[in-house]
Protein backbone atom coordinates (compact mmCIF):
# COMPACT_ATOMS: atom_id res chain seq x y z
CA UNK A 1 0.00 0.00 0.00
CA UNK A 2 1.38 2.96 -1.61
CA UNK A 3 0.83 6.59 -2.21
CA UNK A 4 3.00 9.16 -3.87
CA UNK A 5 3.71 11.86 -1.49
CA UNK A 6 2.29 12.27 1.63
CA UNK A 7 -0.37 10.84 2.07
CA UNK A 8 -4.21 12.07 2.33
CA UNK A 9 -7.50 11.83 3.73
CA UNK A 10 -8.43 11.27 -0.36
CA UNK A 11 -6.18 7.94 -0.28
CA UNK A 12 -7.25 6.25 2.46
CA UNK A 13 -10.72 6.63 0.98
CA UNK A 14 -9.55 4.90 -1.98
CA UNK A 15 -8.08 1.74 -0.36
CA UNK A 16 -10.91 1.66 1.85
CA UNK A 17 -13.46 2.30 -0.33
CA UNK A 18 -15.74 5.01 1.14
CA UNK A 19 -16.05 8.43 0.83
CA UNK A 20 -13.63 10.96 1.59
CA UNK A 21 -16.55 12.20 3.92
CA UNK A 22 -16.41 9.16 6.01
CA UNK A 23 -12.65 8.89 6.08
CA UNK A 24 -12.93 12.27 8.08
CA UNK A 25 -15.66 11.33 10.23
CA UNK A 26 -13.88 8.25 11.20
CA UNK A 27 -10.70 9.70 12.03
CA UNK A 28 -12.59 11.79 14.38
CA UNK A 29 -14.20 8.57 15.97
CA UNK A 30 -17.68 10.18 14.47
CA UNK A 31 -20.96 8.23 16.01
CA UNK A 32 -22.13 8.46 12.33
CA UNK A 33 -19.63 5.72 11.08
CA UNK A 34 -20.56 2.10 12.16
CA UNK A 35 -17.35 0.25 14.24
CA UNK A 36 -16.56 -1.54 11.45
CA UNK A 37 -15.47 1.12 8.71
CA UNK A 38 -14.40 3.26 11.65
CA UNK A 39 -11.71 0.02 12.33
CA UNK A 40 -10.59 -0.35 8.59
CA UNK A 41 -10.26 3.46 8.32
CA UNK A 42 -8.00 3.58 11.36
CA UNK A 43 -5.93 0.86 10.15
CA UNK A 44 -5.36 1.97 6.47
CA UNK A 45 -4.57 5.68 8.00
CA UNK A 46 -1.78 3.74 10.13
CA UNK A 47 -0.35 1.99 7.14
CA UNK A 48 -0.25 4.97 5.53
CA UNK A 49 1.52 6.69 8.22
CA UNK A 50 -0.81 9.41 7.78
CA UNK A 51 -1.41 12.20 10.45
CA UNK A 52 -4.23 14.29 11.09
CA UNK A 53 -4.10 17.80 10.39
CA UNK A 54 -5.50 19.38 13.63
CA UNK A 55 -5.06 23.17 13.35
CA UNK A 56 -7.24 22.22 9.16
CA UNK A 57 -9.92 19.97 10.68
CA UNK A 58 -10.35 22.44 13.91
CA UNK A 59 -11.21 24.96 10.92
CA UNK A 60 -13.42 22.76 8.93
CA UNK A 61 -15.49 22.18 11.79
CA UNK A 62 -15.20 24.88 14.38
CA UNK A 63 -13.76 23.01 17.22
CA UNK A 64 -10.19 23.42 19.05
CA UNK A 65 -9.93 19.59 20.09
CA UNK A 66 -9.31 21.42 23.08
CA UNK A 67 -11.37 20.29 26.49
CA UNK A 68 -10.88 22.50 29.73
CA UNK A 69 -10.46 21.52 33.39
CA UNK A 70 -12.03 24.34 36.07
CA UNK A 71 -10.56 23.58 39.61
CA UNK A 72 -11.54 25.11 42.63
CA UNK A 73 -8.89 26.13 44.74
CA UNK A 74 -8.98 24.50 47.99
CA UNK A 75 -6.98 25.69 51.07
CA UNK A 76 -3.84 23.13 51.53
CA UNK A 77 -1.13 22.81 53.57
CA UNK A 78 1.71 23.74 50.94
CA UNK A 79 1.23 26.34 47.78
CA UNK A 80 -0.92 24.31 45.32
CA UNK A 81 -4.11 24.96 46.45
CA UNK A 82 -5.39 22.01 44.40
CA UNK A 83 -7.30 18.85 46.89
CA UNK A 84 -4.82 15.54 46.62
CA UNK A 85 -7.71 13.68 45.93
CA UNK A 86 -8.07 15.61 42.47
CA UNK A 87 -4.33 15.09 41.35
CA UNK A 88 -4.78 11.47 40.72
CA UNK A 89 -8.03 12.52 38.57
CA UNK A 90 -6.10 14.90 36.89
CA UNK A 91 -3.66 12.11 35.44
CA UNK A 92 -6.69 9.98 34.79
CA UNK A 93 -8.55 12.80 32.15
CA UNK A 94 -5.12 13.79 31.01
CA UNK A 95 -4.64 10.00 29.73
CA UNK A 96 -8.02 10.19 28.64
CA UNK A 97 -7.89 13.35 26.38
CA UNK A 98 -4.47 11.76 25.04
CA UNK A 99 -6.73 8.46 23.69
CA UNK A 100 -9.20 10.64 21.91
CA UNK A 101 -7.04 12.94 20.73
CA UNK A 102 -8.14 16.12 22.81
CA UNK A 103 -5.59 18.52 24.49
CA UNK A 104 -6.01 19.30 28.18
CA UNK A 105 -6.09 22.96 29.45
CA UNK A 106 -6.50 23.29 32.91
CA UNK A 107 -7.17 26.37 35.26
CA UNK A 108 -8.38 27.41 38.51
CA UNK A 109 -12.24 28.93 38.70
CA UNK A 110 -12.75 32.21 39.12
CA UNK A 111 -15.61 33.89 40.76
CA UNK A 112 -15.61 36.73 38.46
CA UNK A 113 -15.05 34.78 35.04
CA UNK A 114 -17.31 34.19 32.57
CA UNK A 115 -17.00 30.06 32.09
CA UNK A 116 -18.36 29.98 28.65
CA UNK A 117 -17.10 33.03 27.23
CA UNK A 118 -13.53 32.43 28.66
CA UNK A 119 -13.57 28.67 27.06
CA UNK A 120 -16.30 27.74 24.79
CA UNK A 121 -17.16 31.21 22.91
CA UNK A 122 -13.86 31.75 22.80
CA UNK A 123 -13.04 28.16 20.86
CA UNK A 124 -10.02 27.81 23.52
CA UNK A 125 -12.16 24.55 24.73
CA UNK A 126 -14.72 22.76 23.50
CA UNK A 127 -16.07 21.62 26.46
CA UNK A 128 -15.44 22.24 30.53
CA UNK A 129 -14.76 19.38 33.17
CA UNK A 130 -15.56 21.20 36.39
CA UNK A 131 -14.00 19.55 39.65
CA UNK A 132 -13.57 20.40 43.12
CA UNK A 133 -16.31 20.77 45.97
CA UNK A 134 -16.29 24.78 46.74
CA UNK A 135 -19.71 26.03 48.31
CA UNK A 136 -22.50 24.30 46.49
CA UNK A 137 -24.77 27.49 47.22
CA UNK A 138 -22.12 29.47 46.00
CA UNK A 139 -21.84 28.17 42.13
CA UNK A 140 -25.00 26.88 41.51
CA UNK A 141 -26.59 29.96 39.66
CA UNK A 142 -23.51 29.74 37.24
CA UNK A 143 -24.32 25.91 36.31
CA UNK A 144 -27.77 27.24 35.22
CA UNK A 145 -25.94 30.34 33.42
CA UNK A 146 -24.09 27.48 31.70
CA UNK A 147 -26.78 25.23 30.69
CA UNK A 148 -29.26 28.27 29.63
CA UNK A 149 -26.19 29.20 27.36
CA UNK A 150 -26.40 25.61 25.96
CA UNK A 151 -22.57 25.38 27.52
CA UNK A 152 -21.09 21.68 27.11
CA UNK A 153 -19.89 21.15 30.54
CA UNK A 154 -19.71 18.13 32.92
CA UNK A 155 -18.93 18.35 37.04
CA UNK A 156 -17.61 16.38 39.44
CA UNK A 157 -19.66 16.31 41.98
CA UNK A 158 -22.27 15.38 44.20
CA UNK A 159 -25.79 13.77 42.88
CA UNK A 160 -27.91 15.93 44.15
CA UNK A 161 -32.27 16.25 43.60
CA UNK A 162 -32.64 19.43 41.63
CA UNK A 163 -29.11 20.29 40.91
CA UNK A 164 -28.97 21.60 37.34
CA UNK A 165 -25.72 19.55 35.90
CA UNK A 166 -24.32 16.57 34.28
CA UNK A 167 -22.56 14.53 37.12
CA UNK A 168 -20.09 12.36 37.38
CA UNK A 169 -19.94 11.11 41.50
CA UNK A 170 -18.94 8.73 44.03
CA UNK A 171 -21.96 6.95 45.53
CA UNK A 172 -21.42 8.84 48.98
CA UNK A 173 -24.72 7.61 50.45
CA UNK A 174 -23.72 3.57 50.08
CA UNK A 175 -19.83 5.18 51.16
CA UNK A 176 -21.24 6.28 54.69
CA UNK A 177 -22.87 3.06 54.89
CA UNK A 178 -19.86 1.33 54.42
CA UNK A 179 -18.40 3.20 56.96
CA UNK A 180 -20.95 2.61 59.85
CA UNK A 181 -21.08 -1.47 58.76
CA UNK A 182 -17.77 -1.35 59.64
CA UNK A 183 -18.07 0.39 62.66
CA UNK A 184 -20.93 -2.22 63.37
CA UNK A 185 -19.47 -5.30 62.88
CA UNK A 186 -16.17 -4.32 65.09
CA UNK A 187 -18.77 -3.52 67.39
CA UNK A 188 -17.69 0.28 67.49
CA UNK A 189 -20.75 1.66 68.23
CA UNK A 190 -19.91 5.17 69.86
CA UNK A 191 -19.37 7.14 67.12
CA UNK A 192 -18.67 10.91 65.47
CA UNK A 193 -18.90 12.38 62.39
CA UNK A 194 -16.50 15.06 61.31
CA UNK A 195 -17.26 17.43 57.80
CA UNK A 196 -19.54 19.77 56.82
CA UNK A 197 -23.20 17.99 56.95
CA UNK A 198 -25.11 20.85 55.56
CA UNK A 199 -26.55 21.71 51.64
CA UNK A 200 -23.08 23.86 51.48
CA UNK A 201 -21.41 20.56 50.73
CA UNK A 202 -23.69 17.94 49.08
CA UNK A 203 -20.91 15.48 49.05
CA UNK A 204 -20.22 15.53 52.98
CA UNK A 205 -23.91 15.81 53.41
CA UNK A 206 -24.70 12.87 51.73
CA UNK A 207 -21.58 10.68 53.11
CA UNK A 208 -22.93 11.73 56.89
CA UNK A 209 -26.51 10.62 55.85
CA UNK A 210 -25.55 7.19 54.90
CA UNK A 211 -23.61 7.03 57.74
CA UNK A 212 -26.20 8.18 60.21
CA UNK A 213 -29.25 6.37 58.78
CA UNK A 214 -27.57 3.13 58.60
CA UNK A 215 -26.58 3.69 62.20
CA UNK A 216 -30.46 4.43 63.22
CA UNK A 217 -30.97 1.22 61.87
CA UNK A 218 -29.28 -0.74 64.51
CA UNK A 219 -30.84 1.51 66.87
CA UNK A 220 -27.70 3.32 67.13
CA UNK A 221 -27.74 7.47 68.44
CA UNK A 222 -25.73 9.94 66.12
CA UNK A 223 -26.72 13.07 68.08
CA UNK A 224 -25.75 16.75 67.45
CA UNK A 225 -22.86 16.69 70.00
CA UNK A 226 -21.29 13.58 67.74
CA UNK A 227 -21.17 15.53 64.72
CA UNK A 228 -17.87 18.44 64.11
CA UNK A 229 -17.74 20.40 61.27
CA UNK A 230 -14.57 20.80 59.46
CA UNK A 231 -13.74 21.65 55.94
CA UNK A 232 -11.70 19.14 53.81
CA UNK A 233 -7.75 19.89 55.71
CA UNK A 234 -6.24 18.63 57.50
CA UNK A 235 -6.01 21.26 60.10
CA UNK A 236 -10.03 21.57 60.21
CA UNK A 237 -10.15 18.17 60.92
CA UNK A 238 -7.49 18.44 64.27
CA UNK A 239 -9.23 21.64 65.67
CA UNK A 240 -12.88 19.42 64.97
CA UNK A 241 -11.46 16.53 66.86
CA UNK A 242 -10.08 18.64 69.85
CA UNK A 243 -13.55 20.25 70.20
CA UNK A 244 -15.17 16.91 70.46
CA UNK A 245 -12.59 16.09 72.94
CA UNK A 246 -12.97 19.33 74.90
CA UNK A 247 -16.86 18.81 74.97
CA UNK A 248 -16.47 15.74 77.20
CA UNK A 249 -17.99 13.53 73.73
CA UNK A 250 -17.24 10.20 74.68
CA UNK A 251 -16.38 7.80 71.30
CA UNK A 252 -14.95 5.15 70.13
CA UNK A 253 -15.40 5.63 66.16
CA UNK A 254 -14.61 8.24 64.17
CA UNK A 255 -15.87 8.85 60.53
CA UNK A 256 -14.28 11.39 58.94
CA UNK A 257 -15.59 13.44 55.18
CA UNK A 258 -12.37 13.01 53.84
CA UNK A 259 -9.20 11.50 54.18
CA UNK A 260 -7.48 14.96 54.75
CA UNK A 261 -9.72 15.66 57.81
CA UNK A 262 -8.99 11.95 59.11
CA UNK A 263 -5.40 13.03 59.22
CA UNK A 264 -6.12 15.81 60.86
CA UNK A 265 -8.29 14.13 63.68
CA UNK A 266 -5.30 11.61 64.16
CA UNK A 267 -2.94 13.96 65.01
CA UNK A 268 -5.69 15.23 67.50
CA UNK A 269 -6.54 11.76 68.85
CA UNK A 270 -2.63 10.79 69.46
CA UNK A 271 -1.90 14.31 71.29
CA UNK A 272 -4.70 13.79 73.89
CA UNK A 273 -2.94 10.52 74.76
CA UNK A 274 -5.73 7.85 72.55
CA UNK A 275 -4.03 5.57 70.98
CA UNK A 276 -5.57 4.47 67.05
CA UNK A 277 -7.12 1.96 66.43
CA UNK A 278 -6.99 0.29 70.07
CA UNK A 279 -8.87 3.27 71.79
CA UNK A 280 -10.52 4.80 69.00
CA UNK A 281 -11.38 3.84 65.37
CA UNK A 282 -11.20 5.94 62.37
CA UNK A 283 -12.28 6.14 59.10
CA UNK A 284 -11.66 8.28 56.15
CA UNK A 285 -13.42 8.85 52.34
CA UNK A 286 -10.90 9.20 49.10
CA UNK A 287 -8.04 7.15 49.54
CA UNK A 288 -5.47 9.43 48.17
CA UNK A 289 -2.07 8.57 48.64
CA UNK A 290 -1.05 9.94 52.05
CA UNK A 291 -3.44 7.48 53.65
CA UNK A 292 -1.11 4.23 53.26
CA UNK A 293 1.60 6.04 54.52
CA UNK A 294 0.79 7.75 57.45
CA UNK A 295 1.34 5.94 60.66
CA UNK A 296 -1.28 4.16 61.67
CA UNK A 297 -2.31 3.79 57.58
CA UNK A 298 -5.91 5.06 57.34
CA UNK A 299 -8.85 2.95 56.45
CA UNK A 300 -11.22 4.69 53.90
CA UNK A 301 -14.06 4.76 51.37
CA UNK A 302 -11.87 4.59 47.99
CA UNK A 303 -13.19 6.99 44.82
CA UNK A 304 -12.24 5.25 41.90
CA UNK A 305 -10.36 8.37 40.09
CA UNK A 306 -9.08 6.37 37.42
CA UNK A 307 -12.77 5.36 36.29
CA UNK A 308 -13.86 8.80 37.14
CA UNK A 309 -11.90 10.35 34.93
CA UNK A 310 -12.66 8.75 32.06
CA UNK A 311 -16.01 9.11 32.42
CA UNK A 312 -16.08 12.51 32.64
CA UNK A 313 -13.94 12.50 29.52
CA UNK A 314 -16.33 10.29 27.52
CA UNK A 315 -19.41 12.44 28.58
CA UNK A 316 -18.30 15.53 27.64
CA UNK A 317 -17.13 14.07 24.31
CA UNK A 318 -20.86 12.57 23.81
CA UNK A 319 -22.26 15.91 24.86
CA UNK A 320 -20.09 17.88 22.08
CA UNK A 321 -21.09 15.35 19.57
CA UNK A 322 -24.93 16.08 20.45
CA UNK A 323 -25.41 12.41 22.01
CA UNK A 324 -27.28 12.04 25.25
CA UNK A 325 -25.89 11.05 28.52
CA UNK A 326 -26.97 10.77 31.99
CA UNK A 327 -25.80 11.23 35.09
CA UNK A 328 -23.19 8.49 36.30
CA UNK A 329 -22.67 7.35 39.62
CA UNK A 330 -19.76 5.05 40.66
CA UNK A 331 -19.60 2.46 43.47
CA UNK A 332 -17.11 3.12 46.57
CA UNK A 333 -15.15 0.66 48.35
CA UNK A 334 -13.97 0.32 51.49
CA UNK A 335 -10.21 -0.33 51.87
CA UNK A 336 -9.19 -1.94 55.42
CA UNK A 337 -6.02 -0.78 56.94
CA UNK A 338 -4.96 -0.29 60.19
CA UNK A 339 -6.81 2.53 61.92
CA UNK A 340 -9.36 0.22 62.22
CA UNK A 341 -8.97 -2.91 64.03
């Protein structure tokens, strides 16, 4: 298989024998061209040694094969303002864009900006991955500014009744029952909660009512004095624990919103002279790296990043191709280490 010069979209049409059409709708993985062709296409194109023209076809068809990440930036403990949990997300929609073709840009949100304008309007992106947690009752108007506007966007986020967005999520509600059936069957049965349970964060809201309503099952109290809130640091999550401990609350188990505030309530736990896990239990949500490592390793809810990614990734492709998608919610799991024993 031969061509004279470099070779074209016009000669892989002839050895596969479609139109020169089709040849560029299957190079851009195009719904409209059955598996099949789209296969042959890709193949012949390979043989060829033929590359894609990306600043010609971003002309043709108005698009910067360019997809945009929006992070929130959270307070941390060094200068990067960006959650651990979302770095190993990052990697995963990096790898994603990379398999389809799509660049990544990637910037912080701004209060002030103008999402769609800044991105979309301006054909820098073709589409916006929102992640991080922020104030829910903050952003909300802007997701219905962006889906008025007909904006392609997809969040990270918490699935919540009424919220205006396409979301990609952990199942929080079946992670805070995971949580309190492990707290059950160690028979750990005094217990706190430590995170923001309010409609400010939908994700800690929902982890703490999984939590809590799978403890009322077993007849087992969660009252007001059990429950801190703390933001998703690790220093919010030591103050939270030394004002339970101040307030005379007596427990045994400790569920934490995040893995960050775990840490956090650790540090608290081990300076008031309890020892972890053989005077009190804990339990964080994310699994991000620090967790194996700190001493005693953490037991958590795992979010499966690498699957989240990609999903986020593949709905915001379907959305810029016109397909429909819904809402997709992934399964946690609980990873045993040795906080809890």
């Amino acid at each position: 298989m031969k061509t004279k010069g470099k070779a074209t979209s016009f000669d892989i049409a002839h050895y596969a024998g479609v139109s020169q059409s089709t040849v560029s709708r299957a190079l851009r993985n195009s719904p409209l061209v059955n598996e099949e062709t789209r296969k042959k296409v890709w193949e012949i194109a390979k043989q060829l040694n033929y590359k894609v023209d990306k600043n010609a076809s971003n002309l043709r068809t108005q698009q910067s094969a360019t997809l945009a990440i929006l992070l929130f930036e959270d307070p941390t403990g060094d200068e990067s303002q960006i959650n651990p949990f979302f770095l190993n997300m990052l990697g995963s929609i990096t790898r994603a864009c990379a398999k389809e073709g799509y660049d990544l840009l990637v910037s912080f949100q701004s209060a002030s900006q103008d999402w769609r304008a800044e991105y979309e309007d301006s054909h820098r992106a073709d589409g916006i991955i929102l992640l991080g947690y922020g104030d829910y009752m903050d952003y909300q108007s802007r997701l219905q500014n962006l889906l008025s506007q007909n904006t392609k966007f997809v969040c990270w986020g918490a699935k919540v009744e009424g919220r205006p967005d396409l979301t990609v999520s952990c199942d929080n509600y079946g992670g805070g029952q995971l949580a309190a059936q492990h707290f059950i069957s160690l028979n750990k049965t005094s217990c706190v909660f430590i995170g923001d349970a309010s409609e400010h964060s939908p994700e800690f809201l929902t982890r703490f009512k999984g939590f809590k309503d799978t403890l009322d099952q077993h007849q087992i109290s969660l009252g007001e004095r059990c429950v801190a809130n703390a933001i998703s640091t690790e220093d919010s999550g030591y103050h939270a624990t030394r004002s339970l401990l101040a307030n005379n609350v007596s427990f045994n188990a400790l569920f934490a919103a995040s893995d960050l505030i775990a840490i956090g309530a650790i540090k608290a736990l081990k300076e008031a002279g309890l020892r972890v896990p053989e005077d009190v239990n804990v339990i964080g949500f994310d699994n991000i790296a620090a967790a194996n490592y700190i001493s005693p390793s953490l037991t958590t809810v795992q979010q499966n990043t690498t699957l989240a990614g990609q999903m986020l990734v593949q709905n915001l492709l379907a959305l810029i191709r016109e397909e429909q998608i819904t809402d997709t919610l992934l399964p946690p799991k609980l990873i045993l280490r040795q906080s809890t024993s």
